[in-house]
C-alpha atoms as a PDB file:
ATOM      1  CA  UNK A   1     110.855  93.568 156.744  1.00  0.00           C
ATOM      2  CA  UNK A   2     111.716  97.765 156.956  1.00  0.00           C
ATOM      3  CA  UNK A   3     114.665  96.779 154.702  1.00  0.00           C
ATOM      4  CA  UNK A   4     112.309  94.689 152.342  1.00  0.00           C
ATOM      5  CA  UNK A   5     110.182  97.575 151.932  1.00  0.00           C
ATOM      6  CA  UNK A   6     113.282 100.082 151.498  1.00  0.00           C
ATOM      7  CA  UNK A   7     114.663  97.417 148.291  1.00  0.00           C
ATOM      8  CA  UNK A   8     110.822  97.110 147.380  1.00  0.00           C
ATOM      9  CA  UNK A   9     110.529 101.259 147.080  1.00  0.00           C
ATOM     10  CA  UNK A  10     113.786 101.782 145.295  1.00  0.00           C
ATOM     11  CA  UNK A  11     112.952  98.900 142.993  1.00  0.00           C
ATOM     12  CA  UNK A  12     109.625 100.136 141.895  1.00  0.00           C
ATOM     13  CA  UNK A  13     111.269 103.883 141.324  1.00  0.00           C
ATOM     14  CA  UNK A  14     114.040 102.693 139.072  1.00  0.00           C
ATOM     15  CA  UNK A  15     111.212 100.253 137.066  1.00  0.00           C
ATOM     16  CA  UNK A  16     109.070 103.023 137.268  1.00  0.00           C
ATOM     17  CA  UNK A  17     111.526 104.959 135.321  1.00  0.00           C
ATOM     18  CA  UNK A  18     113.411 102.614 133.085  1.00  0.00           C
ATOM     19  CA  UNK A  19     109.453 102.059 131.472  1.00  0.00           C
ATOM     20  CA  UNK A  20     108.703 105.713 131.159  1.00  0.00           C
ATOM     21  CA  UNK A  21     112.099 105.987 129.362  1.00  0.00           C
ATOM     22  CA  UNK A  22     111.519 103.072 127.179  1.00  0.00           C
ATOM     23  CA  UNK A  23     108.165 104.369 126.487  1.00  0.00           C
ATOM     24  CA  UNK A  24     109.046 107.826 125.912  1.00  0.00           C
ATOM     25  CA  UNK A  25     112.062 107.033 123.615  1.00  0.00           C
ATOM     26  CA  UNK A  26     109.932 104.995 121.007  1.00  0.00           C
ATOM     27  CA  UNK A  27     106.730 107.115 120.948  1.00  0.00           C
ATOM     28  CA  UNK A  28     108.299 110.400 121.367  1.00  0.00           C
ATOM     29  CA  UNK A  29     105.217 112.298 123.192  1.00  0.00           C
ATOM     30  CA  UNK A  30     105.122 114.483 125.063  1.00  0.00           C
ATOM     31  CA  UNK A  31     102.198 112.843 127.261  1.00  0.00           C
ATOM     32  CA  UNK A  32     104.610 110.297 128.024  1.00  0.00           C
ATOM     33  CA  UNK A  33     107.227 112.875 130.019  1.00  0.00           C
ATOM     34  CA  UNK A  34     109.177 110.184 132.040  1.00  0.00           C
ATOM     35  CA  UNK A  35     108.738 112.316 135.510  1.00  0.00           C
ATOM     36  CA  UNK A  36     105.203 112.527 134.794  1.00  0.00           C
ATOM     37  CA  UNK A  37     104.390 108.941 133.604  1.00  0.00           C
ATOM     38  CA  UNK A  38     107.036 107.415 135.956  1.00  0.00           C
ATOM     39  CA  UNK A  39     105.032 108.989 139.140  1.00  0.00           C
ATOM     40  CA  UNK A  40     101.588 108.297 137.913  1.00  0.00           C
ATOM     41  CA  UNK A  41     103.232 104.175 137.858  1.00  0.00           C
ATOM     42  CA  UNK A  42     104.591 104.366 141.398  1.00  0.00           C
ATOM     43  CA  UNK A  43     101.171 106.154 142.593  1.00  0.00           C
ATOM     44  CA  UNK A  44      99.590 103.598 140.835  1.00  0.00           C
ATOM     45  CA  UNK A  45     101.672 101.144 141.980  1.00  0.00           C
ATOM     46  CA  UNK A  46     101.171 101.537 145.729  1.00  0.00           C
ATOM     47  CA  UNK A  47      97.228 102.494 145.201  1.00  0.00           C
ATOM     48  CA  UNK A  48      96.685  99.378 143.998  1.00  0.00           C
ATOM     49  CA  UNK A  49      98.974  96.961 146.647  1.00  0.00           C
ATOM     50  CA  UNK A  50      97.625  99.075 149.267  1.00  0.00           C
ATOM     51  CA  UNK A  51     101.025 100.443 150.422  1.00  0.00           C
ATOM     52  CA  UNK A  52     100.949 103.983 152.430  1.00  0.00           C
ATOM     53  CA  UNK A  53     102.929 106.502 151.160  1.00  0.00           C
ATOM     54  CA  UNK A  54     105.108 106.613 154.600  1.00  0.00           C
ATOM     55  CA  UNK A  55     105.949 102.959 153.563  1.00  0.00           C
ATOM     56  CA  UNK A  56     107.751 104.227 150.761  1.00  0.00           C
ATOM     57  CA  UNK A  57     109.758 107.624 152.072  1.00  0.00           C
ATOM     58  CA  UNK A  58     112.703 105.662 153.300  1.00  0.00           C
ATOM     59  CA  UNK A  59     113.423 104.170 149.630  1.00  0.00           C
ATOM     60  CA  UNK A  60     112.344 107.801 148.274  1.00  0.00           C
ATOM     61  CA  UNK A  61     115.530 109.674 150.595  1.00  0.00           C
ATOM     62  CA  UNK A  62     117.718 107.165 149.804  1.00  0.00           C
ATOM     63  CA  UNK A  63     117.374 108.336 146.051  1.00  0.00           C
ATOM     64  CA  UNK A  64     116.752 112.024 147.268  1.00  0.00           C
ATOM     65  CA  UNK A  65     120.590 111.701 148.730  1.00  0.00           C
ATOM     66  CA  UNK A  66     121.502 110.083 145.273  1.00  0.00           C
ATOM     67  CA  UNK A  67     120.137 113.665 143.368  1.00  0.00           C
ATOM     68  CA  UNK A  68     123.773 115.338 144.981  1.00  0.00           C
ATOM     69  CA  UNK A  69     126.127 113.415 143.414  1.00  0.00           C
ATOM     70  CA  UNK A  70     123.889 112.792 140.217  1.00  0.00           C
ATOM     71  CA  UNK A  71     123.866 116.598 139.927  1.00  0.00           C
ATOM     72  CA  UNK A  72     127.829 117.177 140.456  1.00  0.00           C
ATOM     73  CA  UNK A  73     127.881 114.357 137.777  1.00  0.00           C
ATOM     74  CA  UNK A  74     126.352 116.747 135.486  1.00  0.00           C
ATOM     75  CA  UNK A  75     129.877 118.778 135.179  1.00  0.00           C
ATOM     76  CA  UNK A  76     130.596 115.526 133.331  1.00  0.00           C
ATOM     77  CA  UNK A  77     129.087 116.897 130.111  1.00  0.00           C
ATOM     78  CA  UNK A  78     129.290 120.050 130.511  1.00  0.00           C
ATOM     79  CA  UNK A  79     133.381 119.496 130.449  1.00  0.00           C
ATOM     80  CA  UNK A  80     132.806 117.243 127.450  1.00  0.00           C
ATOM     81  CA  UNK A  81     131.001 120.619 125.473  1.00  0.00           C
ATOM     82  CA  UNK A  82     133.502 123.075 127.145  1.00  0.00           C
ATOM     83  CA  UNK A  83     134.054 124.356 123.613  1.00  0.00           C
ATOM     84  CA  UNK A  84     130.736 125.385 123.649  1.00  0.00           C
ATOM     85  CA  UNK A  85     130.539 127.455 126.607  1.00  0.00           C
ATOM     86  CA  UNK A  86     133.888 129.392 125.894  1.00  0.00           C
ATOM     87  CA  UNK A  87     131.749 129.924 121.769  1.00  0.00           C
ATOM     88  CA  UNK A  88     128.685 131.338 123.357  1.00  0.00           C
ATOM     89  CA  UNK A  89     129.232 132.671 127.004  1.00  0.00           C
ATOM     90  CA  UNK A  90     128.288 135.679 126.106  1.00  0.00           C
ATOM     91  CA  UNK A  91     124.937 134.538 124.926  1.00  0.00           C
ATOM     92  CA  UNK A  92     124.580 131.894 127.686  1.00  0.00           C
ATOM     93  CA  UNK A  93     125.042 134.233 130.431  1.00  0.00           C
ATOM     94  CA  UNK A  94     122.694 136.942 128.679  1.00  0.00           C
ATOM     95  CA  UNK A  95     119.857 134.661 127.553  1.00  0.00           C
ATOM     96  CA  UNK A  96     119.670 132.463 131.215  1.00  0.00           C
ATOM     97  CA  UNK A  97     120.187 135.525 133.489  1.00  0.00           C
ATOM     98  CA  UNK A  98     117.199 137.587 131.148  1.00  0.00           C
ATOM     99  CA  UNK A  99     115.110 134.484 131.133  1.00  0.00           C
ATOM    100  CA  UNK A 100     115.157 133.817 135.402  1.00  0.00           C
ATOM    101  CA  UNK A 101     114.566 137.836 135.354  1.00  0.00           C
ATOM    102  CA  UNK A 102     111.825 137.644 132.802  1.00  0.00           C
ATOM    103  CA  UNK A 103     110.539 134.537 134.997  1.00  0.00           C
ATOM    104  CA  UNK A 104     110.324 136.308 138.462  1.00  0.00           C
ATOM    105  CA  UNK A 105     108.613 139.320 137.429  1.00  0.00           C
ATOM    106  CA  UNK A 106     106.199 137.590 135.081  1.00  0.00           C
ATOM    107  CA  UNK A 107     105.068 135.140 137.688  1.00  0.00           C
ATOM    108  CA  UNK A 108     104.973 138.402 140.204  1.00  0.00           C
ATOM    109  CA  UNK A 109     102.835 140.232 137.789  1.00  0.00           C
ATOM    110  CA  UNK A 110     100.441 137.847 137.151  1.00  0.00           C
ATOM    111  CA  UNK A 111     100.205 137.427 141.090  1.00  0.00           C
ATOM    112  CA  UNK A 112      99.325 141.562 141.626  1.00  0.00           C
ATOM    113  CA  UNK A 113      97.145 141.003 138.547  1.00  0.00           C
ATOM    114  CA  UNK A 114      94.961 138.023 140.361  1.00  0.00           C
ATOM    115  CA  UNK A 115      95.133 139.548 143.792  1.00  0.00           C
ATOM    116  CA  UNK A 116      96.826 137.140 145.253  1.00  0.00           C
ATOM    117  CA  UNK A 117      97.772 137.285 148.820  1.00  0.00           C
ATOM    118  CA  UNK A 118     101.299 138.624 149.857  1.00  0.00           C
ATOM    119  CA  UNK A 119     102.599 135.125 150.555  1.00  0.00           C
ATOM    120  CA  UNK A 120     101.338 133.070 147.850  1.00  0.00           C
ATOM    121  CA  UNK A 121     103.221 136.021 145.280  1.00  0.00           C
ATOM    122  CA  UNK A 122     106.580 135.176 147.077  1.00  0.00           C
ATOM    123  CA  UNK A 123     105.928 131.826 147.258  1.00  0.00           C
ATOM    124  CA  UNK A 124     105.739 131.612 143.443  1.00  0.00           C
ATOM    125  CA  UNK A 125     108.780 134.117 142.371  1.00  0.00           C
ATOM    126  CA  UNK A 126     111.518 131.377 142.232  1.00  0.00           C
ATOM    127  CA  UNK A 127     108.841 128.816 140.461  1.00  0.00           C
ATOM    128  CA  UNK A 128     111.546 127.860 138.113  1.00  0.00           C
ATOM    129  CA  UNK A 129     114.961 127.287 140.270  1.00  0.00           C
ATOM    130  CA  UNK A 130     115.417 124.122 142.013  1.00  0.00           C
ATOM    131  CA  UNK A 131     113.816 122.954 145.237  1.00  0.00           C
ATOM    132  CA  UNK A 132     116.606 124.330 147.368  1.00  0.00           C
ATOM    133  CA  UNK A 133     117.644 127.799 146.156  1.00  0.00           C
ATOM    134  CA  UNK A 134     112.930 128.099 145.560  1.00  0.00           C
ATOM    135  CA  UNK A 135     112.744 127.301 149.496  1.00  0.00           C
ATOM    136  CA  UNK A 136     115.821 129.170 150.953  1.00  0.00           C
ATOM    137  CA  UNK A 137     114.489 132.113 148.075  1.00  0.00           C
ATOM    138  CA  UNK A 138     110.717 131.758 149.758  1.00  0.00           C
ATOM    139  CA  UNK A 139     111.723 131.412 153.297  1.00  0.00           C
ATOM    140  CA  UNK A 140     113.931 134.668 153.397  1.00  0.00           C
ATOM    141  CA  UNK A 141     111.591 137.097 151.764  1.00  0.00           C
ATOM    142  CA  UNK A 142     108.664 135.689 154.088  1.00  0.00           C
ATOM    143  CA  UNK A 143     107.061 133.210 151.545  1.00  0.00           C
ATOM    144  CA  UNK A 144     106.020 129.680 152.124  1.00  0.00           C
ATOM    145  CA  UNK A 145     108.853 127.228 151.595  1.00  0.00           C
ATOM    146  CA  UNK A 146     106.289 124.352 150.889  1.00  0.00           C
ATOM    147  CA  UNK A 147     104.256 126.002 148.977  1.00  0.00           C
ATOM    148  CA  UNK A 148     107.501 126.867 146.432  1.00  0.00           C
ATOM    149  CA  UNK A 149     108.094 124.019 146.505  1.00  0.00           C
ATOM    150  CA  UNK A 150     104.692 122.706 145.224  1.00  0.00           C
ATOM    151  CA  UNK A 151     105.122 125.182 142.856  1.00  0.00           C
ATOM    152  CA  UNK A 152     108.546 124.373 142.015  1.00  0.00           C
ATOM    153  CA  UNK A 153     107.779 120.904 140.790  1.00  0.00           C
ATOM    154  CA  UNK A 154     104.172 121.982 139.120  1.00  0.00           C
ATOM    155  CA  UNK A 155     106.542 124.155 136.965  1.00  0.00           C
ATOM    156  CA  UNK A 156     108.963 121.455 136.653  1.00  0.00           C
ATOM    157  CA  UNK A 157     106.554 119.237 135.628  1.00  0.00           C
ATOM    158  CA  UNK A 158     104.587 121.125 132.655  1.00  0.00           C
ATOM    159  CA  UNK A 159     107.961 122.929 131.782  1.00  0.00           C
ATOM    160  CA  UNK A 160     109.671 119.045 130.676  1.00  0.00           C
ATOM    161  CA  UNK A 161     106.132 117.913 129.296  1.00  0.00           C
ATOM    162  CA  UNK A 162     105.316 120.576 126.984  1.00  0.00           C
ATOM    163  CA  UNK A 163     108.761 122.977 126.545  1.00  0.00           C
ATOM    164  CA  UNK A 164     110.422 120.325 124.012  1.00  0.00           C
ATOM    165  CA  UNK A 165     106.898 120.590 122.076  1.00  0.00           C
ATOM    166  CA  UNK A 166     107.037 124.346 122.299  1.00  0.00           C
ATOM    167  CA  UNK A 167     110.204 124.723 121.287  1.00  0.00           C
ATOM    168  CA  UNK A 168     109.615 122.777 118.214  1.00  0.00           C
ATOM    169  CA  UNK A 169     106.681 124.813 117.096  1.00  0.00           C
ATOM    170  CA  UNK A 170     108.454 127.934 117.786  1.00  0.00           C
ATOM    171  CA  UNK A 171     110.967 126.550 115.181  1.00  0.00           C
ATOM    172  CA  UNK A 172     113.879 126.716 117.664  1.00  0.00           C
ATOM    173  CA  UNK A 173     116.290 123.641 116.697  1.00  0.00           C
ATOM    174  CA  UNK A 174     119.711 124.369 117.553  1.00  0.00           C
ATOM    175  CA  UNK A 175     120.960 122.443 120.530  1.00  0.00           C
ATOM    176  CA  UNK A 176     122.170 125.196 122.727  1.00  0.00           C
ATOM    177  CA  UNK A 177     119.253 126.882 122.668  1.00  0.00           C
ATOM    178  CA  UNK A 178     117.060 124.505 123.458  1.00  0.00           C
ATOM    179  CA  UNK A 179     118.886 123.492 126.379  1.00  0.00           C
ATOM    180  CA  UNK A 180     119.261 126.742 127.503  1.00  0.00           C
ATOM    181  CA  UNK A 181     115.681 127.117 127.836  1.00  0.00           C
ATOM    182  CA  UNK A 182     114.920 124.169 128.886  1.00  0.00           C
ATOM    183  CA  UNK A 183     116.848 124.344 131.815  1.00  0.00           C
ATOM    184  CA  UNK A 184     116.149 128.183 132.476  1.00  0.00           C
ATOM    185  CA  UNK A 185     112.570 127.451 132.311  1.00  0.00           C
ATOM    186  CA  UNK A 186     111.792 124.077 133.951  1.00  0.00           C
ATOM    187  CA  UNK A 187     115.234 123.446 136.235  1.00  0.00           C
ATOM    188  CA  UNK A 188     116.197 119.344 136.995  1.00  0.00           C
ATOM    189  CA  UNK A 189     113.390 117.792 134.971  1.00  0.00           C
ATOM    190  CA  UNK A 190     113.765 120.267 132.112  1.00  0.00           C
ATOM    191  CA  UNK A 191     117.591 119.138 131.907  1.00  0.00           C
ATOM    192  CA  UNK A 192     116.579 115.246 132.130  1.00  0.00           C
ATOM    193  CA  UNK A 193     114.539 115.792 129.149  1.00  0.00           C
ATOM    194  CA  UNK A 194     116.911 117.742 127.664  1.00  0.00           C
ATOM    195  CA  UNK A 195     119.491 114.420 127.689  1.00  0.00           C
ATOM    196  CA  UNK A 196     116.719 112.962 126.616  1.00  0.00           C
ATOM    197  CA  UNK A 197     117.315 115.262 123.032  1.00  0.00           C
ATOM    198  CA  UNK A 198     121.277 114.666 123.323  1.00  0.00           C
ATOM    199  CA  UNK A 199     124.474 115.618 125.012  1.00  0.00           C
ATOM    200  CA  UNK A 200     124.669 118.878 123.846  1.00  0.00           C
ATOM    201  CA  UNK A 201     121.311 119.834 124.827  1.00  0.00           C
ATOM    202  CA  UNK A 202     121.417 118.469 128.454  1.00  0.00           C
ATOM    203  CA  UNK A 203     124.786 119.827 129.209  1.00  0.00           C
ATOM    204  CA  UNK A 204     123.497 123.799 127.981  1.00  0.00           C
ATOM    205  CA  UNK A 205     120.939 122.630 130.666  1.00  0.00           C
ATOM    206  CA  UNK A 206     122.484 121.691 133.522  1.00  0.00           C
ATOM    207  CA  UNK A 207     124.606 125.008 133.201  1.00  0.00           C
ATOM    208  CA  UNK A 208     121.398 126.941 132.570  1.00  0.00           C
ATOM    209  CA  UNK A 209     119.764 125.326 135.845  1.00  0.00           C
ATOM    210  CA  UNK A 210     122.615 126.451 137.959  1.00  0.00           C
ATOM    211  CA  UNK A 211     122.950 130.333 136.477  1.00  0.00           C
ATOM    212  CA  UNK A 212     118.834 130.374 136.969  1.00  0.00           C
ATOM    213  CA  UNK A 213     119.157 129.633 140.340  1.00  0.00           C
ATOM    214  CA  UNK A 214     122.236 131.943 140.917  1.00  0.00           C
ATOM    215  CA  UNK A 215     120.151 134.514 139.121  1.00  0.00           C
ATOM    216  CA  UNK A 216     117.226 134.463 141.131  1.00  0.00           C
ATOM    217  CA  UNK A 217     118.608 134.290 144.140  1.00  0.00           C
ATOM    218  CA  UNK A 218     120.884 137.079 143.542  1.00  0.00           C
ATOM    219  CA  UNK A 219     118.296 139.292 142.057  1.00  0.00           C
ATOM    220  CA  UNK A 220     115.122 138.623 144.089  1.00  0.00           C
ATOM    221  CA  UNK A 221     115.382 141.328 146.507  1.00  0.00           C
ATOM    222  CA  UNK A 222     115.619 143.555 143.915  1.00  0.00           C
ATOM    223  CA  UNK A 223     112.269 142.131 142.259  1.00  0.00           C
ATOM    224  CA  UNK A 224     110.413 141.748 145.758  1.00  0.00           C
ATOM    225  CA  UNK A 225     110.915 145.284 146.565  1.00  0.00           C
ATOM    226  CA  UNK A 226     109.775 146.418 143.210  1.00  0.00           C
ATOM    227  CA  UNK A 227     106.567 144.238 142.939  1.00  0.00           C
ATOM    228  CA  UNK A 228     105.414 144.785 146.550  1.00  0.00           C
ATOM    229  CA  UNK A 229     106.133 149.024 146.104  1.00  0.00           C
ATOM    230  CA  UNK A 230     102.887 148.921 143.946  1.00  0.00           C
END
């Protein structure tokens, strides 16, 4: 029966998915984000069979474990569009090392601004890094790790629904760019939307997500220490 319920979990994630990404790919909204629609289905889902959520977290850390080696898979791409990264290093390094900057001490700013308690600041400095460099990043400067990581996928989450959009309005088209910023500024779910675009696009992403989180890591002590001196 556990096993049943393991196949059952894993089942409903992948259908969950492969809908949102049919969806998504022949409407083309941004309402219809696949992270976003594809958890509101497997909410749904077990809502409405009854099934508790601690039913489901064995099938869910089975494709947790699967994230490593789908993430090492990115360098896939990114060797495909090599030529791209040896055109514009200059301007990759520059524009995803300003944008985690720009992205710490925004998000700290707005925290001194609101009054926000000590905690809840640190806690939302590496709001656009993945899960693992935002907890390690919130734990050692005396945040909350779950909180980041709340905040992590909040940021995630509205970065993949509405950056494409924002992007377009902006008038920003050119496929480096846009992944660049997608993956500076919403991490993993910015670069799956960024495949979503093309290649090109996800692989500037996946590259971006991994200098962000370099970035920030390397560069938050600095920015604590400056936003906590006032």
């Amino acid at each position: 029966m556990h096993g049943l319920t393991i196949l059952f979990s894993v089942l409903l994630t992948v259908g969950a998915y492969l809908l949102s990404k049919a969806l998504y790919l022949r409407y083309r909204h941004p309402l219809l984000n696949i992270v976003l629609l594809g958890a509101g289905l497997v909410i749904a889902t077990l809502l409405a069979l009854r099934i508790p959520y601690q039913s489901y977290v064995p099938g869910q850390r089975i494709m947790t474990w699967l994230l490593g080696p789908a993430t090492v898979g990115l360098a896939v791409p990114l060797y495909r569009q090599r030529s791209l990264l040896r055109r514009h290093r200059r301007e990759i390094f520059a524009g995803v090392g300003l944008g985690a900057l720009a992205s710490m001490l925004t998000a700290g700013l707005i925290a001194l601004a609101a009054g926000l308690p000590k905690d809840v600041l640190l806690s939302l400095l590496p709001k656009s890094v993945t899960i693992p460099f935002a907890v390690e990043i919130a734990r050692i400067h005396g945040g909350s790790p779950g909180l980041a990581s709340a905040i992590v996928v909040a940021t995630g989450t509205l970065g993949s629904v509405f950056g494409g959009t924002l992007l377009t309005w902006a008038g920003i088209k050119a496929p480096v760019a846009r992944g660049l910023a997608l993956g500076t500024g919403a991490h993993g779910q910015g670069t799956a939307m960024a495949f979503m675009e093309g290649e090109r696009q996800g692989s500037m992403a996946g590259l971006a997500m991994t200098l962000a989180g370099i970035t920030t890591a390397t560069f938050a002590p600095l920015v604590v220490r400056l936003l906590l001196r006032h």
